[in-house]
PDB file of N, CA and C in Angstrom:
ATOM      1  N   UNK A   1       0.842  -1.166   0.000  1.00  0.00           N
ATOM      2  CA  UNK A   1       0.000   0.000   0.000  1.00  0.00           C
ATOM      3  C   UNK A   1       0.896   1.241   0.000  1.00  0.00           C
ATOM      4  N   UNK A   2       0.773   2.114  -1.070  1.00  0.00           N
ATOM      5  CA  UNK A   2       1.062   3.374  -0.803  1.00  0.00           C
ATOM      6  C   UNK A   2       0.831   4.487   0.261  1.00  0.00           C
ATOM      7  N   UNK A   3       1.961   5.252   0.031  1.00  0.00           N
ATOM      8  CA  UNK A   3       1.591   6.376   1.191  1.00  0.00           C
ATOM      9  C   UNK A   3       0.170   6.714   1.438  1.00  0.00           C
ATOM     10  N   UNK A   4      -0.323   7.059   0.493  1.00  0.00           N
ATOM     11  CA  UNK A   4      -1.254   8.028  -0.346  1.00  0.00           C
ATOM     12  C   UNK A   4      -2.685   6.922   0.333  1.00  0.00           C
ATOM     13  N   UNK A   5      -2.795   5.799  -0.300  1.00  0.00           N
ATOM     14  CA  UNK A   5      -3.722   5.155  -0.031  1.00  0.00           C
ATOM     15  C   UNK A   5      -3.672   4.596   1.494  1.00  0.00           C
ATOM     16  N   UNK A   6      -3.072   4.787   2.369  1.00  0.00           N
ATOM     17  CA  UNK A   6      -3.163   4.508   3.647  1.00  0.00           C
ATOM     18  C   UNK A   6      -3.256   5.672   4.456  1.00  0.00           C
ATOM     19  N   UNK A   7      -2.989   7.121   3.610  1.00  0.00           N
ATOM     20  CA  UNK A   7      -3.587   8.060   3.998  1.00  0.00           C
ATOM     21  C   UNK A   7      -5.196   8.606   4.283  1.00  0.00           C
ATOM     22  N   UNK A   8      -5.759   8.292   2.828  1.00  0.00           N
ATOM     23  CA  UNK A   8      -6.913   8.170   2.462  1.00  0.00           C
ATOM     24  C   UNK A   8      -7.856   6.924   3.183  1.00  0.00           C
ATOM     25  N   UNK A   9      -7.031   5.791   3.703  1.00  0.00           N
ATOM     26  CA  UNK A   9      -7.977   4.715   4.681  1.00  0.00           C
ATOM     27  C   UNK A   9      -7.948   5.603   5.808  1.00  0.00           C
ATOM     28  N   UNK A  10      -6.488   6.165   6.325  1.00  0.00           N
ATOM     29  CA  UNK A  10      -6.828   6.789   7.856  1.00  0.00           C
ATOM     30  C   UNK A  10      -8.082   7.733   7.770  1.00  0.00           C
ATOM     31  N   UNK A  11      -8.237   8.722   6.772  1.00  0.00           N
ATOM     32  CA  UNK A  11      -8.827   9.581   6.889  1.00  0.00           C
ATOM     33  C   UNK A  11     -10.519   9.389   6.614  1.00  0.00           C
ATOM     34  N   UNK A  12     -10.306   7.976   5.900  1.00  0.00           N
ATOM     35  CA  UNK A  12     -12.022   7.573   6.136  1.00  0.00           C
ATOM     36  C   UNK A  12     -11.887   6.889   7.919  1.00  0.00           C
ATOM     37  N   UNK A  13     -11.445   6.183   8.116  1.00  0.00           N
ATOM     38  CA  UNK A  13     -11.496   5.452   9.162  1.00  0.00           C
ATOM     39  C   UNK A  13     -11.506   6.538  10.547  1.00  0.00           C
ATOM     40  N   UNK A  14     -11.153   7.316  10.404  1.00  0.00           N
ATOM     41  CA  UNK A  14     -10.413   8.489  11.830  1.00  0.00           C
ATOM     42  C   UNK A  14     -12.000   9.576  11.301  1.00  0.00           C
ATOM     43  N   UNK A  15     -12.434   9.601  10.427  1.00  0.00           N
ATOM     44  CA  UNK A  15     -13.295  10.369   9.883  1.00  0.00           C
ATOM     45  C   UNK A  15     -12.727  12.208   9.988  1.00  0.00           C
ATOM     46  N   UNK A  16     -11.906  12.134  10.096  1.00  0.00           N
ATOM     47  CA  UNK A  16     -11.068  13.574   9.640  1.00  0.00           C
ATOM     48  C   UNK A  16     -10.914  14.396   7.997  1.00  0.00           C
ATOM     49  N   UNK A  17     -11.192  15.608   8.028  1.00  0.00           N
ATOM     50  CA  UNK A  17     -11.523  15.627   6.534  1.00  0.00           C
ATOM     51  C   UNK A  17      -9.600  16.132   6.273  1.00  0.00           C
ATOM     52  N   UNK A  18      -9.887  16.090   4.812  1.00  0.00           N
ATOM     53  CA  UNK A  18      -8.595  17.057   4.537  1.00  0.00           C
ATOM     54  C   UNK A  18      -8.508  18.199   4.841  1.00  0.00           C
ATOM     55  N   UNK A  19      -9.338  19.121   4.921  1.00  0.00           N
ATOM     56  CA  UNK A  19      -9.117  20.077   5.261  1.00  0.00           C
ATOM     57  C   UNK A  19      -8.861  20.562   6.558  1.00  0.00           C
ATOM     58  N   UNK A  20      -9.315  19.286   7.286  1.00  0.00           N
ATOM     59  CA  UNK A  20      -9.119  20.024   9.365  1.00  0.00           C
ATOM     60  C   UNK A  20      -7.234  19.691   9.013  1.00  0.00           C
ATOM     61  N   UNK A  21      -7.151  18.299   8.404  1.00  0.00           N
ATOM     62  CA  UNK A  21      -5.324  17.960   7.939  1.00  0.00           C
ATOM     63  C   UNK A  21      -4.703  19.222   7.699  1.00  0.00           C
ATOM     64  N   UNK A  22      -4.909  19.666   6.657  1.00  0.00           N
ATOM     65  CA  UNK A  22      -4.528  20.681   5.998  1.00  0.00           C
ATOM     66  C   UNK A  22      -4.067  21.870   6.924  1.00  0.00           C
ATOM     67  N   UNK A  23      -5.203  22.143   8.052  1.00  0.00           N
ATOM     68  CA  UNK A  23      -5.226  23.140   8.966  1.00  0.00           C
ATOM     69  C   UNK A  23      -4.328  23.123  10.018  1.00  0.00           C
ATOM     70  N   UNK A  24      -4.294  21.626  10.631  1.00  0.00           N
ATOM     71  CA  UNK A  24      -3.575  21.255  11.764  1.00  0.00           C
ATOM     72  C   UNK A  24      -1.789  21.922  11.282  1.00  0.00           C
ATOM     73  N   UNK A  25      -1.964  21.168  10.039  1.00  0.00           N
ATOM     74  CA  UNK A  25      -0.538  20.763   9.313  1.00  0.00           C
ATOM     75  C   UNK A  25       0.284  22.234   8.908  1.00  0.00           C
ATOM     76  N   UNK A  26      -0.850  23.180   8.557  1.00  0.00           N
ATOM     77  CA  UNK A  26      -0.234  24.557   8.256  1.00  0.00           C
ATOM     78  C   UNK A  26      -0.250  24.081   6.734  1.00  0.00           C
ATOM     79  N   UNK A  27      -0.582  23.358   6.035  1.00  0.00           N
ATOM     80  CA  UNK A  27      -0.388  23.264   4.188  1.00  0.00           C
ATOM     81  C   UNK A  27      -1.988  23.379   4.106  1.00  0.00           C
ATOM     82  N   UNK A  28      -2.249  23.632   2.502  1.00  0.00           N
ATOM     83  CA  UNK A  28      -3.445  23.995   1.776  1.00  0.00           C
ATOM     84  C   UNK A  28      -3.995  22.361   1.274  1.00  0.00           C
ATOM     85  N   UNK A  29      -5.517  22.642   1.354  1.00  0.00           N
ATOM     86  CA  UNK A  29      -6.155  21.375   1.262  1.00  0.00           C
ATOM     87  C   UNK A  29      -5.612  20.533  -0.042  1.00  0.00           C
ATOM     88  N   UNK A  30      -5.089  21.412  -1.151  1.00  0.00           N
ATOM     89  CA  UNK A  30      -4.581  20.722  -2.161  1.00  0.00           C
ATOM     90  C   UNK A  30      -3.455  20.248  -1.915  1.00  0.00           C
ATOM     91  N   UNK A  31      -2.479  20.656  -0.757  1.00  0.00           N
ATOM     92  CA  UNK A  31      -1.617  19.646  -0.664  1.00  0.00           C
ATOM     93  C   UNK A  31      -1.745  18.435  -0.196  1.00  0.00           C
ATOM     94  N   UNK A  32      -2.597  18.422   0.721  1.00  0.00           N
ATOM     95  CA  UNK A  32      -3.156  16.893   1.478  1.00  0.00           C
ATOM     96  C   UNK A  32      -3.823  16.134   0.402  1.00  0.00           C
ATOM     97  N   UNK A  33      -4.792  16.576  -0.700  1.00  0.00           N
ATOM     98  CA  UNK A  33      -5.272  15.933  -1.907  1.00  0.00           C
ATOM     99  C   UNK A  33      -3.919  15.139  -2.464  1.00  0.00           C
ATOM    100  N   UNK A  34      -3.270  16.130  -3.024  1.00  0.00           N
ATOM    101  CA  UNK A  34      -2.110  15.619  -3.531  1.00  0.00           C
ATOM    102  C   UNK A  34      -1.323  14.453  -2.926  1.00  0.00           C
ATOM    103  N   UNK A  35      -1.016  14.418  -1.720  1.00  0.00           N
ATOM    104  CA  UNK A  35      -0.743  13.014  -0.771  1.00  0.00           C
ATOM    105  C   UNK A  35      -1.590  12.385  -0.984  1.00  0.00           C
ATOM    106  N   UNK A  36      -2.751  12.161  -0.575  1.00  0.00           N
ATOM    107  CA  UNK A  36      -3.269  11.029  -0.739  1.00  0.00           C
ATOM    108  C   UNK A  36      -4.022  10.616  -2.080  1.00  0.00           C
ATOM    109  N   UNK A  37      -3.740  11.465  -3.565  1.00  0.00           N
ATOM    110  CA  UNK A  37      -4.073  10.834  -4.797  1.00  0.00           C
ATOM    111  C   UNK A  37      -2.527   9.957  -5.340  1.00  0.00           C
ATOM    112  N   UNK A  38      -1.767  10.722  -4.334  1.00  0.00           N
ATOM    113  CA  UNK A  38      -0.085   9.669  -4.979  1.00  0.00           C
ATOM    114  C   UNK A  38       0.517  10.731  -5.867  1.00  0.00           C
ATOM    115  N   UNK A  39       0.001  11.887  -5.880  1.00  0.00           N
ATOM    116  CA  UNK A  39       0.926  13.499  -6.801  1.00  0.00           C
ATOM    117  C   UNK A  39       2.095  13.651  -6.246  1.00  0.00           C
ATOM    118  N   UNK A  40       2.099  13.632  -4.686  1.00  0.00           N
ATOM    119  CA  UNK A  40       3.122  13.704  -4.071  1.00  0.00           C
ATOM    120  C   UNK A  40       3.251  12.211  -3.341  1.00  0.00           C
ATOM    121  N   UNK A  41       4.357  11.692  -3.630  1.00  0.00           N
ATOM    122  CA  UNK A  41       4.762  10.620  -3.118  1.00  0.00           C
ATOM    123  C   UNK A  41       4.757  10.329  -1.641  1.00  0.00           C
ATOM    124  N   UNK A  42       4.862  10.900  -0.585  1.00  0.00           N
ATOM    125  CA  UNK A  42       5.737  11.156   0.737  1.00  0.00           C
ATOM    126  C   UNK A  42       6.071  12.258   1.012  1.00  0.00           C
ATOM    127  N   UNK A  43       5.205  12.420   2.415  1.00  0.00           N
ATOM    128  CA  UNK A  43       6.051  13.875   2.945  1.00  0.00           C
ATOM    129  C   UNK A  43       7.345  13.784   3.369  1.00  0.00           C
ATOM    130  N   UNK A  44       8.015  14.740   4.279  1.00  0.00           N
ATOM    131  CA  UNK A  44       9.071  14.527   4.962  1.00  0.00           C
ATOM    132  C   UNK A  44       8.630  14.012   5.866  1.00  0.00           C
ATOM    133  N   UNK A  45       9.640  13.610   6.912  1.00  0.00           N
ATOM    134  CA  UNK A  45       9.648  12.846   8.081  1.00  0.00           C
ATOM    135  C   UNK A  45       8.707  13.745   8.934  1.00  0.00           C
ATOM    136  N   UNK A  46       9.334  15.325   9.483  1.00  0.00           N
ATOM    137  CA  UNK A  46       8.683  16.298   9.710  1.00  0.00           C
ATOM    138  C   UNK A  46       7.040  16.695   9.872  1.00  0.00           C
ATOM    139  N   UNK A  47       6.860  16.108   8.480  1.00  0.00           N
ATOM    140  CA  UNK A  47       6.024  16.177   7.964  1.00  0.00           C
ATOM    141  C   UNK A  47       4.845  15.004   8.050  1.00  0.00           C
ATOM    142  N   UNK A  48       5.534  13.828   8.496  1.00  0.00           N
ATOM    143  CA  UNK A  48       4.751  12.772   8.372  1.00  0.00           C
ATOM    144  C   UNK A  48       4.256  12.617   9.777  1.00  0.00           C
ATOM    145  N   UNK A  49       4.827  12.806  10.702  1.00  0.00           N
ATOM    146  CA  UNK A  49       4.818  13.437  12.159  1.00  0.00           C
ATOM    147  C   UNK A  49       3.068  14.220  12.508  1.00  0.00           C
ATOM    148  N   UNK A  50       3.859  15.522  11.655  1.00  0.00           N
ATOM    149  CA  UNK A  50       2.679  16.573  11.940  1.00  0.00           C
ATOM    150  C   UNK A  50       1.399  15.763  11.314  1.00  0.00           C
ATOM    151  N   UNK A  51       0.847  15.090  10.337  1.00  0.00           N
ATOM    152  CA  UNK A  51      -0.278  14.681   9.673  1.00  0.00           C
ATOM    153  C   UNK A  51      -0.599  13.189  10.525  1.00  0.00           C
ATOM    154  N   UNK A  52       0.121  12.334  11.259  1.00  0.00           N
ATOM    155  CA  UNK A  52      -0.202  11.488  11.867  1.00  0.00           C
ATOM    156  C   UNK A  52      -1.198  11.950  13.454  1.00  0.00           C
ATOM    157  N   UNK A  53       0.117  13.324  13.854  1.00  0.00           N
ATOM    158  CA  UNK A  53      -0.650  13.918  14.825  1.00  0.00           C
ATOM    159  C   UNK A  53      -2.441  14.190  14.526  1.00  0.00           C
ATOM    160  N   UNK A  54      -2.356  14.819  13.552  1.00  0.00           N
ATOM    161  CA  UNK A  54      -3.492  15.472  12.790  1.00  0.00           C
ATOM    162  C   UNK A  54      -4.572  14.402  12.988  1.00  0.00           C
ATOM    163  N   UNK A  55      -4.072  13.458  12.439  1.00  0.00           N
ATOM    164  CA  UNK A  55      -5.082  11.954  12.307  1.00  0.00           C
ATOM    165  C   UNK A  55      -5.376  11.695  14.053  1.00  0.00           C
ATOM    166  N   UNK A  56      -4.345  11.645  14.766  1.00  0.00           N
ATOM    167  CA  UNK A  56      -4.479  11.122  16.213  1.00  0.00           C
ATOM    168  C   UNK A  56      -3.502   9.650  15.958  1.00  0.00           C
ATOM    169  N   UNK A  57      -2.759   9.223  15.570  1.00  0.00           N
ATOM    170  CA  UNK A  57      -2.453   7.822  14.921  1.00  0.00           C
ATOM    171  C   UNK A  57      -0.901   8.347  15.256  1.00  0.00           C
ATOM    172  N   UNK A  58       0.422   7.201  14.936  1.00  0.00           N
ATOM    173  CA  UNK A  58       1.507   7.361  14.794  1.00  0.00           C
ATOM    174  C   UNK A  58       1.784   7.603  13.702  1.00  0.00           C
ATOM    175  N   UNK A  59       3.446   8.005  13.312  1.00  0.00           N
ATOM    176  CA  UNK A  59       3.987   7.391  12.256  1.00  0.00           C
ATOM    177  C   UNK A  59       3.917   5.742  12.069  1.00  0.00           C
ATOM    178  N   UNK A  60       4.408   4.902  12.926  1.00  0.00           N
ATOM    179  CA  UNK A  60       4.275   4.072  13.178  1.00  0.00           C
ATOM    180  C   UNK A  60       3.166   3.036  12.402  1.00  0.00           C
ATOM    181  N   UNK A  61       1.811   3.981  12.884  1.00  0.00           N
ATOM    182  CA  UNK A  61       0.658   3.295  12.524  1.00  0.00           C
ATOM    183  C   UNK A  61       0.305   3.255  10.988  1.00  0.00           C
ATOM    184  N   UNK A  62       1.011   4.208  10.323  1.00  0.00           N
ATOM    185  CA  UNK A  62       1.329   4.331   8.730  1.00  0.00           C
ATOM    186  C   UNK A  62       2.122   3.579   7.956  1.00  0.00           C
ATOM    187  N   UNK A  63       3.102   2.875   8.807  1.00  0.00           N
ATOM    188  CA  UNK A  63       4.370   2.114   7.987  1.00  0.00           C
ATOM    189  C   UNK A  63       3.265   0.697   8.102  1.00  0.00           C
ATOM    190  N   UNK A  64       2.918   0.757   9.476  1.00  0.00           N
ATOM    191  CA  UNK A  64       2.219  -1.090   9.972  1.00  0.00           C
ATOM    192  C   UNK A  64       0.866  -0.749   8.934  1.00  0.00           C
ATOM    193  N   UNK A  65       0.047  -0.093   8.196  1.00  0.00           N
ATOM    194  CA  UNK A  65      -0.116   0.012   7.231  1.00  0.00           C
ATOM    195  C   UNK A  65      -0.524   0.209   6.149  1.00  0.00           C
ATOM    196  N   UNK A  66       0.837   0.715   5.656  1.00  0.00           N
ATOM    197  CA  UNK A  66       1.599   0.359   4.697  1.00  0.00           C
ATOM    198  C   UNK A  66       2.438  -0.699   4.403  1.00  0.00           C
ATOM    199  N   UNK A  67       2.780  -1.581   4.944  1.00  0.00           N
ATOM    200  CA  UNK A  67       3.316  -2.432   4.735  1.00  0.00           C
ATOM    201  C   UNK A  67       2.710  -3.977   5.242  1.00  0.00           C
ATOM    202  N   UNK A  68       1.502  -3.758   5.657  1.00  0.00           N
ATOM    203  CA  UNK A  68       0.449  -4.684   5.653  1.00  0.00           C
ATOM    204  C   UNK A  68       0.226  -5.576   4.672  1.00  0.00           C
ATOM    205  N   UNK A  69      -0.076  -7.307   4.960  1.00  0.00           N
ATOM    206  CA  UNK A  69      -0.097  -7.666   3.715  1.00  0.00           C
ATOM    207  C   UNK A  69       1.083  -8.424   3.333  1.00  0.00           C
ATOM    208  N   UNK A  70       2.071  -7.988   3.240  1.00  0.00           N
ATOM    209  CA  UNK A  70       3.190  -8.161   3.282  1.00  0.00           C
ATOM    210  C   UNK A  70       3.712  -7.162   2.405  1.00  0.00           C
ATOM    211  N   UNK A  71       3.176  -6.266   2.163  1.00  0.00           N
ATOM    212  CA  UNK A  71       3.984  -5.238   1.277  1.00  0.00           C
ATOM    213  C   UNK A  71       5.278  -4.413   1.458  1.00  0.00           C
TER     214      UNK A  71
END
């Protein structure tokens, strides 16, 4: 699973829109679109931090997955 698409599960699952993301994060709702259509591959580390916060979730909880499956 991609970044992008385990973004888009948190954010149905956590029921958080992009835009509260967007807000928490300090970036514009089109950047959070962009993550989770796969435009942008990966934030920074920094970055992956602040949007997990956002969610309530880890980094952590993004790699386990993402890499779910065995991916």
């Amino acid at each position: 699973m991609t970044y992008g698409e385990a973004l888009r599960r948190l954010i149905r699952t956590r029921g958080v829109s992009q835009a509260a993301i967007a807000r928490a994060i300090g970036k514009s709702r089109s950047y959070v679109s962009q993550l989770a259509s796969g435009k942008i591959e990966e934030p920074t580390l920094s970055m992956s931090y602040a949007i997990a916060d956002a969610l309530g979730v880890t980094v952590q909880d993004f790699l386990d997955l993402m890499h779910r499956d065995g991916h």
